[in-house]
N, C-alpha and C. Protein backbone atom coordinates (compact mmCIF):
# COMPACT_ATOMS: atom_id res chain seq x y z
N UNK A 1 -1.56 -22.19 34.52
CA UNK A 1 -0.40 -21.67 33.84
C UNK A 1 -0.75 -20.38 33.12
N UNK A 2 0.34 -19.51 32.92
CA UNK A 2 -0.38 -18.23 32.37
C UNK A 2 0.39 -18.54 30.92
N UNK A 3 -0.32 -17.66 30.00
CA UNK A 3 -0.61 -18.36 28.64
C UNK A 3 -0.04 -17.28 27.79
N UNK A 4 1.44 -17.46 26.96
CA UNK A 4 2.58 -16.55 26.62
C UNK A 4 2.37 -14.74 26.03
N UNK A 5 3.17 -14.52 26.62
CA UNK A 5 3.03 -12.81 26.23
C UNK A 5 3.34 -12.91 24.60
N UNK A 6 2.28 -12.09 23.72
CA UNK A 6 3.03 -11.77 22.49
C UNK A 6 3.63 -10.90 22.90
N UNK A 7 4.77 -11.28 21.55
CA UNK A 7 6.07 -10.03 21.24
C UNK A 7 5.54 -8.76 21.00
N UNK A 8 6.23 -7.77 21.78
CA UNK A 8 5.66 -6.36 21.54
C UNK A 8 6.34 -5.78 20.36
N UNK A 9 5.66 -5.34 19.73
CA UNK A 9 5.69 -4.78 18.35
C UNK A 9 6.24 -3.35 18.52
N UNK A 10 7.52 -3.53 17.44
CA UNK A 10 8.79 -2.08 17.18
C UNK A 10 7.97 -0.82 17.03
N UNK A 11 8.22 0.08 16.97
CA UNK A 11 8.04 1.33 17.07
C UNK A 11 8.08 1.40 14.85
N UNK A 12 9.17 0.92 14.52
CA UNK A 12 9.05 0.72 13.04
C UNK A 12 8.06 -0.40 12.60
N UNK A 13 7.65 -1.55 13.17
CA UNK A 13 6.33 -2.34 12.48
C UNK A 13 5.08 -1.59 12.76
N UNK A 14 5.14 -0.88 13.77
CA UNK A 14 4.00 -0.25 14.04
C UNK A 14 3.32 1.26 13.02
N UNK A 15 4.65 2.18 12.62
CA UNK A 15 4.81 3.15 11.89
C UNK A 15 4.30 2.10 10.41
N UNK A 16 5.24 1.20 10.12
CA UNK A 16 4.71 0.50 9.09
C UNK A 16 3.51 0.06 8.44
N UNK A 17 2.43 -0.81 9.71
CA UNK A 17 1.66 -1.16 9.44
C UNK A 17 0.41 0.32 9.12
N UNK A 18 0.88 1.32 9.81
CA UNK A 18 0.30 2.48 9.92
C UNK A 18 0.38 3.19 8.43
N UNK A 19 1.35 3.30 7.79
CA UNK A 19 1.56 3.64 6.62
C UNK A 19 0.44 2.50 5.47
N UNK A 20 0.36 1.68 5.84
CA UNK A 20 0.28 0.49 4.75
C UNK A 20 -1.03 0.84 5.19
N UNK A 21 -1.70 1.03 5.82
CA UNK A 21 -3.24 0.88 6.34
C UNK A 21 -3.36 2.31 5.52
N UNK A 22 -3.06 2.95 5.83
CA UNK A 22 -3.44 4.39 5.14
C UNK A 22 -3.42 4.35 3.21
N UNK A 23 -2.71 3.68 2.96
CA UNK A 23 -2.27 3.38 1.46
C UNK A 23 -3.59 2.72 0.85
N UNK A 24 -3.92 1.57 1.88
CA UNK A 24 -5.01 0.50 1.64
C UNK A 24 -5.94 1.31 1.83
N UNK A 25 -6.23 2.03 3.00
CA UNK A 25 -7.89 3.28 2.82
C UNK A 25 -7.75 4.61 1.51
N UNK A 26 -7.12 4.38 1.39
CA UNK A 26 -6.73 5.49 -0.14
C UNK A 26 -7.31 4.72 -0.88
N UNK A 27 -6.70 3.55 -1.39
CA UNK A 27 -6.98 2.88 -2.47
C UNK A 27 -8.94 2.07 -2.26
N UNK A 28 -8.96 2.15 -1.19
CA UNK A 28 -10.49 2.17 -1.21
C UNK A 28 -11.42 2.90 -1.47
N UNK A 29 -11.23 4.17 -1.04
CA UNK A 29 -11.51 5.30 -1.07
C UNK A 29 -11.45 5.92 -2.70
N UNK A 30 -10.33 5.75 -3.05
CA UNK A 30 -10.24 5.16 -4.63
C UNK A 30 -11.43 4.53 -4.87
N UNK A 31 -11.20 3.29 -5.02
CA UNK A 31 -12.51 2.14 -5.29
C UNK A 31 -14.36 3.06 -5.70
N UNK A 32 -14.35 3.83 -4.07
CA UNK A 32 -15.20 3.85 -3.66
C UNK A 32 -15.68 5.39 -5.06
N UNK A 33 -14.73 6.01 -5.15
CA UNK A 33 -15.01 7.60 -6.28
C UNK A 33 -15.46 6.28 -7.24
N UNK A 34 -14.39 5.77 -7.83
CA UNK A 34 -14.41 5.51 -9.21
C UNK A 34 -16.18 4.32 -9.45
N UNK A 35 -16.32 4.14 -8.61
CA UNK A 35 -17.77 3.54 -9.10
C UNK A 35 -18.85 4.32 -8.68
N UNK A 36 -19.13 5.45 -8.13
CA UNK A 36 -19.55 6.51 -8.15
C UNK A 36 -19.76 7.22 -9.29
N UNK A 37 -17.88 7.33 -10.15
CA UNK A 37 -18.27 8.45 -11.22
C UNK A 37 -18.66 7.45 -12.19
N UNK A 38 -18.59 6.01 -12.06
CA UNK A 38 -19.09 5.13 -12.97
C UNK A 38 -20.75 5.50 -13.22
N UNK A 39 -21.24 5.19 -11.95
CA UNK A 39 -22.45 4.93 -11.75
C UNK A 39 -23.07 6.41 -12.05
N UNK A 40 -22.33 7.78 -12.03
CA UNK A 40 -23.20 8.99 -12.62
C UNK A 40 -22.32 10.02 -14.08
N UNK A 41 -21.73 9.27 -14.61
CA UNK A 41 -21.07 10.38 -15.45
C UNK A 41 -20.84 9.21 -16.18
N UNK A 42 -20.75 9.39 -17.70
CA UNK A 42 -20.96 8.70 -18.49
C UNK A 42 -19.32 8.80 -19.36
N UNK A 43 -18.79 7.66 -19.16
CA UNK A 43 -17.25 7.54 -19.36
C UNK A 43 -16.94 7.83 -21.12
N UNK A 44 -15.92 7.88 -21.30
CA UNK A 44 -15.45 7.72 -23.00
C UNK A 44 -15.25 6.71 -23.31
N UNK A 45 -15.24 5.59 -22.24
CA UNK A 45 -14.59 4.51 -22.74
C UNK A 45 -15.11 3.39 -21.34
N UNK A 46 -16.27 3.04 -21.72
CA UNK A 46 -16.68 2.23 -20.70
C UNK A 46 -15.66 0.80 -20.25
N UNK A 47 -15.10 0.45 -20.88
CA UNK A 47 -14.60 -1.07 -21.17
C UNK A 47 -13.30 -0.02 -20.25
N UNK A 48 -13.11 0.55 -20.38
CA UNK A 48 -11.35 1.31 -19.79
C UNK A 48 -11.70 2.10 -18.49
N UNK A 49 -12.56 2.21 -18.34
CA UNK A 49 -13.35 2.33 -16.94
C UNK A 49 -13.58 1.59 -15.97
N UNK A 50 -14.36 0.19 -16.27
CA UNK A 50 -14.10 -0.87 -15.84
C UNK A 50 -12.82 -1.53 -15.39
N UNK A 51 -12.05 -1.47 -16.09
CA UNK A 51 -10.62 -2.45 -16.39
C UNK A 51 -10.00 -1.00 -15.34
N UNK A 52 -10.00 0.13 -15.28
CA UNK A 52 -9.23 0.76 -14.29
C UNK A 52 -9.84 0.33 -12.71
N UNK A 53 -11.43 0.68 -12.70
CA UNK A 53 -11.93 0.02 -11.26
C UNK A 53 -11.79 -0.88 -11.17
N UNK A 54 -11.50 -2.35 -12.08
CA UNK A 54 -10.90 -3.88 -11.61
C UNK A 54 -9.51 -3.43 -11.07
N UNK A 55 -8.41 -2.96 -11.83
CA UNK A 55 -7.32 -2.61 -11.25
C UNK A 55 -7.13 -2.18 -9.68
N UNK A 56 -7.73 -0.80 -9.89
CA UNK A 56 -7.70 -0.49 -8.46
C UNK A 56 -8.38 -1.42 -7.18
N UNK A 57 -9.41 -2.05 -7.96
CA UNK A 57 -10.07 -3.05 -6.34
C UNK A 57 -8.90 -4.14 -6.19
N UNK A 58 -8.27 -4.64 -7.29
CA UNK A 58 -7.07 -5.51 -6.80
C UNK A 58 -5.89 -5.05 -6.02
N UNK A 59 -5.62 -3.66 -6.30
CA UNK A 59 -4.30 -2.81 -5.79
C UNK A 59 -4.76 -2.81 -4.22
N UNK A 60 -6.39 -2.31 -3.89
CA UNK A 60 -6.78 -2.13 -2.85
C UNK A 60 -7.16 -3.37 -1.96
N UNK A 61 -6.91 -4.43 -2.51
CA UNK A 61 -6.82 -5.96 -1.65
C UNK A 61 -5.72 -6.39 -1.83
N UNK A 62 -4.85 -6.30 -2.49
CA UNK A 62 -3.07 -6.31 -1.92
C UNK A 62 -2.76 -5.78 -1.14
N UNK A 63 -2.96 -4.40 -0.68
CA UNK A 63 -2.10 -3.81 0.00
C UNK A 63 -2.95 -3.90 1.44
N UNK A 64 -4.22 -3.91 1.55
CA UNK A 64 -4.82 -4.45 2.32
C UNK A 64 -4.52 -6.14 3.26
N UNK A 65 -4.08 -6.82 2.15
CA UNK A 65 -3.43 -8.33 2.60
C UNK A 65 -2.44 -8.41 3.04
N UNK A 66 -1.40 -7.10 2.35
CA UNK A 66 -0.17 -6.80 3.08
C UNK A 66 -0.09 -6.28 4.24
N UNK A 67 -0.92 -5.44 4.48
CA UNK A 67 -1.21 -4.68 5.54
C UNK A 67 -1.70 -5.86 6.86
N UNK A 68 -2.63 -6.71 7.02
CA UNK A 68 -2.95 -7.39 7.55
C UNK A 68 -1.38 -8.62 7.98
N UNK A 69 -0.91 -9.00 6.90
CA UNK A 69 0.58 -9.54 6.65
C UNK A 69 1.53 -8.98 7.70
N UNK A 70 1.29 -7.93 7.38
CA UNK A 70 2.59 -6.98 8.13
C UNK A 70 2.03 -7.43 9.87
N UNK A 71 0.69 -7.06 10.30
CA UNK A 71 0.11 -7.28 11.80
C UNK A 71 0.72 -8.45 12.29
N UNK A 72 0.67 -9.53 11.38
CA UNK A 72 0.90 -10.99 11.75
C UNK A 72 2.08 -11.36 11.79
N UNK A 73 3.24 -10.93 11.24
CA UNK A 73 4.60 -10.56 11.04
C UNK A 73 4.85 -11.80 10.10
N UNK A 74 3.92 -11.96 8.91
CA UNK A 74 4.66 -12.98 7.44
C UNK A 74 5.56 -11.95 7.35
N UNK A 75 6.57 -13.41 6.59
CA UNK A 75 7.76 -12.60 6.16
C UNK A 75 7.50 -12.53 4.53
N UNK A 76 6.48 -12.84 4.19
CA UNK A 76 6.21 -12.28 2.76
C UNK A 76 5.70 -11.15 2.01
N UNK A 77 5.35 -9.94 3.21
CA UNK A 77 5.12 -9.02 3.26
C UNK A 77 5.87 -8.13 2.86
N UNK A 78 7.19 -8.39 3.09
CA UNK A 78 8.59 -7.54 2.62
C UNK A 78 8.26 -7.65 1.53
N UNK A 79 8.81 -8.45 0.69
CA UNK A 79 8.87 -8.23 -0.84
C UNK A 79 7.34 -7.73 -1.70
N UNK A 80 6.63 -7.97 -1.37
CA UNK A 80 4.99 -7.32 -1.64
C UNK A 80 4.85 -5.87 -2.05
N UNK A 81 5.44 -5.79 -0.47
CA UNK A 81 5.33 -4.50 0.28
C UNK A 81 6.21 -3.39 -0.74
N UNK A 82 7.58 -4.20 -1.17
CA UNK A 82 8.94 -3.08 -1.66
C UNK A 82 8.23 -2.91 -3.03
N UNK A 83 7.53 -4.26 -3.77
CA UNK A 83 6.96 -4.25 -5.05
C UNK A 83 5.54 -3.35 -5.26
N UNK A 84 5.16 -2.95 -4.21
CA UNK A 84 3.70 -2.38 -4.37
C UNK A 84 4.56 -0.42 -4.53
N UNK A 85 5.26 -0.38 -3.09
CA UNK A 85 5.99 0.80 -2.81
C UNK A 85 6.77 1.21 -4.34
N UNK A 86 7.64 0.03 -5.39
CA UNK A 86 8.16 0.43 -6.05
C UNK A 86 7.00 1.50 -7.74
N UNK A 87 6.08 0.40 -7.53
CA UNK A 87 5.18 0.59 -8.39
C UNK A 87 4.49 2.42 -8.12
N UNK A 88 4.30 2.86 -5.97
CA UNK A 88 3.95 4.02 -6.65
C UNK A 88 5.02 4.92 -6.87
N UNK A 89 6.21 4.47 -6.84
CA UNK A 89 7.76 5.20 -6.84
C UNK A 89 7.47 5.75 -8.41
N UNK A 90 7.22 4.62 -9.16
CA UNK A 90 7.20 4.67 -10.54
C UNK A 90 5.82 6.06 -11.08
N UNK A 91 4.77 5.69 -10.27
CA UNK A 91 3.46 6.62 -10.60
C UNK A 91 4.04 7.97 -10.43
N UNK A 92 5.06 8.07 -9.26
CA UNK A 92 5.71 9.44 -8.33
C UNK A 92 6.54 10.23 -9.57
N UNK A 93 7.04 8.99 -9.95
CA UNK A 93 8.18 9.96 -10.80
C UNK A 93 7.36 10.36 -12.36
N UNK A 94 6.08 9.33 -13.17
CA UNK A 94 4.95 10.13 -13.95
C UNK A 94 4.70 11.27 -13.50
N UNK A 95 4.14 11.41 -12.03
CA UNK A 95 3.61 12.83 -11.98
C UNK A 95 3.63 14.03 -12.09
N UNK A 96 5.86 13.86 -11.95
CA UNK A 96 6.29 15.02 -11.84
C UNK A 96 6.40 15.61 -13.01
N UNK A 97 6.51 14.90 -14.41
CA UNK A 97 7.23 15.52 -15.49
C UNK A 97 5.61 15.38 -16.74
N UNK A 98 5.46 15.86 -17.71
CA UNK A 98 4.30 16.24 -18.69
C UNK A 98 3.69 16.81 -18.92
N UNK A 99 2.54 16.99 -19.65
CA UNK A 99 2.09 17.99 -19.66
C UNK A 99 0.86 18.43 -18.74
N UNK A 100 0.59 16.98 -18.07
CA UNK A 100 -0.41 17.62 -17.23
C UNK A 100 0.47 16.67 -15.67
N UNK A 101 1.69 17.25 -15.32
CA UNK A 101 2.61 17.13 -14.28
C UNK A 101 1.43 17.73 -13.07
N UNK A 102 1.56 17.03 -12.23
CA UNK A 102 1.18 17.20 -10.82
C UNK A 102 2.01 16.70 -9.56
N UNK A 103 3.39 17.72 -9.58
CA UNK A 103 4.15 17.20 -8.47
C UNK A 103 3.62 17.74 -6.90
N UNK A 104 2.23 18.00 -6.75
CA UNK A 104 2.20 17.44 -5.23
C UNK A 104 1.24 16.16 -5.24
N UNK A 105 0.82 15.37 -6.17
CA UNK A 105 0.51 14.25 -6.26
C UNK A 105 1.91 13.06 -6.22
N UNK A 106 2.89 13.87 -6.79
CA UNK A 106 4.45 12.89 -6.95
C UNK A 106 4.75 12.61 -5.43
N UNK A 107 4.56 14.32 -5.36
CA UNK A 107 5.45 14.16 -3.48
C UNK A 107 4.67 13.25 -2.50
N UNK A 108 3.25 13.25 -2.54
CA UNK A 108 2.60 12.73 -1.77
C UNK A 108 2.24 11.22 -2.21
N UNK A 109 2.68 10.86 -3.33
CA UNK A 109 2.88 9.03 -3.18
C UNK A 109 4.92 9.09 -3.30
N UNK A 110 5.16 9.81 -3.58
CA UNK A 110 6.92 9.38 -3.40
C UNK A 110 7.37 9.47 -1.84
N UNK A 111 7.05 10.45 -1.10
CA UNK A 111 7.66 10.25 0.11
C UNK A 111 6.89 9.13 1.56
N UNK A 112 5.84 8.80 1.26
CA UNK A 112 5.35 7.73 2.00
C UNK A 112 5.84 6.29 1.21
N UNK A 113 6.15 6.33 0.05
CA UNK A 113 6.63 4.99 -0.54
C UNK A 113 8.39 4.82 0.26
N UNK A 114 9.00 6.09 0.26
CA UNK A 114 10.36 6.08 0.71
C UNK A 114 10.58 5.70 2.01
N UNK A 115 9.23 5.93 3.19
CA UNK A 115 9.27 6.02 4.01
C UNK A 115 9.18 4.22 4.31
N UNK A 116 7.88 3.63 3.61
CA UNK A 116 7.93 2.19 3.98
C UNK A 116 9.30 1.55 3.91
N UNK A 117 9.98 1.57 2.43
CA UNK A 117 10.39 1.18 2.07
C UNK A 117 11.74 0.87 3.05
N UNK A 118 12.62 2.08 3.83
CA UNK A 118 13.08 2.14 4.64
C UNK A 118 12.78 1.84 5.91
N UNK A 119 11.39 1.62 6.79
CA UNK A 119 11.14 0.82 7.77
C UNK A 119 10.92 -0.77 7.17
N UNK A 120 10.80 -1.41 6.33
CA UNK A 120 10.85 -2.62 5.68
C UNK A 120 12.34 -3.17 5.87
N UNK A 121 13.29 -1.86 5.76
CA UNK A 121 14.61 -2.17 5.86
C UNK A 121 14.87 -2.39 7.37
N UNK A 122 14.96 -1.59 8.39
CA UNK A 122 14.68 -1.45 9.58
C UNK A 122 15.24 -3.40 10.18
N UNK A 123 16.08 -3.37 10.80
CA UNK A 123 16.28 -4.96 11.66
C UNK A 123 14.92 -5.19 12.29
N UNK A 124 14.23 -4.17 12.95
CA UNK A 124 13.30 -4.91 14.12
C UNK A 124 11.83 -4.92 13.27
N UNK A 125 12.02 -4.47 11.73
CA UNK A 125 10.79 -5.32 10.81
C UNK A 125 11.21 -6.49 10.01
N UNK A 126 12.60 -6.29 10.10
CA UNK A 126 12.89 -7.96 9.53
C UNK A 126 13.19 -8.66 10.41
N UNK A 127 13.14 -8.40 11.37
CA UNK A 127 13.21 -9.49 12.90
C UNK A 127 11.88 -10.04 13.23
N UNK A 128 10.96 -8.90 12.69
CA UNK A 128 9.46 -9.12 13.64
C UNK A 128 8.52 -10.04 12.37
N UNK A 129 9.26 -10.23 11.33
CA UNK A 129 8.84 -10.79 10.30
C UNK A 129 9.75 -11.65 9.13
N UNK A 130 10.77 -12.48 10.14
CA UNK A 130 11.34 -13.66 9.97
C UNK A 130 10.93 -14.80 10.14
N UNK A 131 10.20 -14.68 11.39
CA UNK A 131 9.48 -15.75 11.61
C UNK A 131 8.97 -16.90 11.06
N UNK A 132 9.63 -18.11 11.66
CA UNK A 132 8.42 -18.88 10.44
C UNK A 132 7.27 -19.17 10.51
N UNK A 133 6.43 -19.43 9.35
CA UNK A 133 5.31 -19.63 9.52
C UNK A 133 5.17 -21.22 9.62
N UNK A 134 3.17 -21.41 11.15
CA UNK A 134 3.18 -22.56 11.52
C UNK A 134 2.79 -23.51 10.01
C-alpha cells in the first residue's frame, strides 16, 4: 500500500513559517551579542543585564516553538504568534517617537510583524492549522 501524501503547504504557511524563522534567528543572534558584550564589557548594571539576556533567550525559544508549531500546523500557533507579533508592534511604535527614536529599527520590526500577522489571517493558514491535534 502506498503510505498517504502530506498536505502541501500554502504559499502563505510557507511565507509564514519563513518570517517566524527569521524573527527566531534574530532573536538568537540577539542571544548570541548580548552574552558576548556580557562576557567583555563590563555592564552598569549586572543584575539588568542578566534579566535582559534571560528575557531575550525566552523570546528566542517562543518564537522558535512557534515557528516549529507553525511547520506542524498546531493551531496554537495563531494566537502565540499574533501575541509575540503584537508585542514587537508595541517595541515598533517605542522606536519611532523619543529622544533616542530610531525609526528604521520601528520600520523594520513593524512591517514584518504586519506582514505575519495578516498571513495568520490568511484561510489557507487557518485551514492548515485547524487541525486537530492526535
Amino acid at each position: 500500500m502506498d503510505a498517504p501524501k502530506p498536505a502541501r503547504r500554502s504559499r502563505a504557511l510557507i511565507a509564514l513559517v519563513l518570517l517566524l524563522a527569521a524573527e527566531a534567528a534574530l532573536l538568537w543572534a540577539a542571544v548570541l551579542w548580548l552574552i558576548l558584550e556580557l562576557l567583555t564589557d563590563q555592564p552598569a548594571s549586572f543584575a539588568s543585564a542578566l534579566a535582559i539576556l534571560v528575557l531575550t533567550i525566552v523570546a528566542a525559544v517562543w518564537v522558535s516553538a512557534i515557528t516549529v508549531g507553525a511547520l506542524r500546523g498546531r493551531s496554537w500557533i495563531r494566537a502565540a504568534a499574533v501575541t509575540w507579533q503584537l508585542v514587537q508592534v508595541f517595541v515598533a511604535i517605542g522606536c519611532f517617537q523619543g529622544l533616542y527614536a530610531r525609526p528604521d529599527l520601528g520600520w523594520a520590526l513593524l512591517i514584518p510583524s504586519v506582514l505575519v500577522i495578516v498571513l495568520l489571517l490568511t484561510r489557507s493558514v487557518v485551514e492548515a492549522t485547524s487541525r486537530r491535534e492526535p
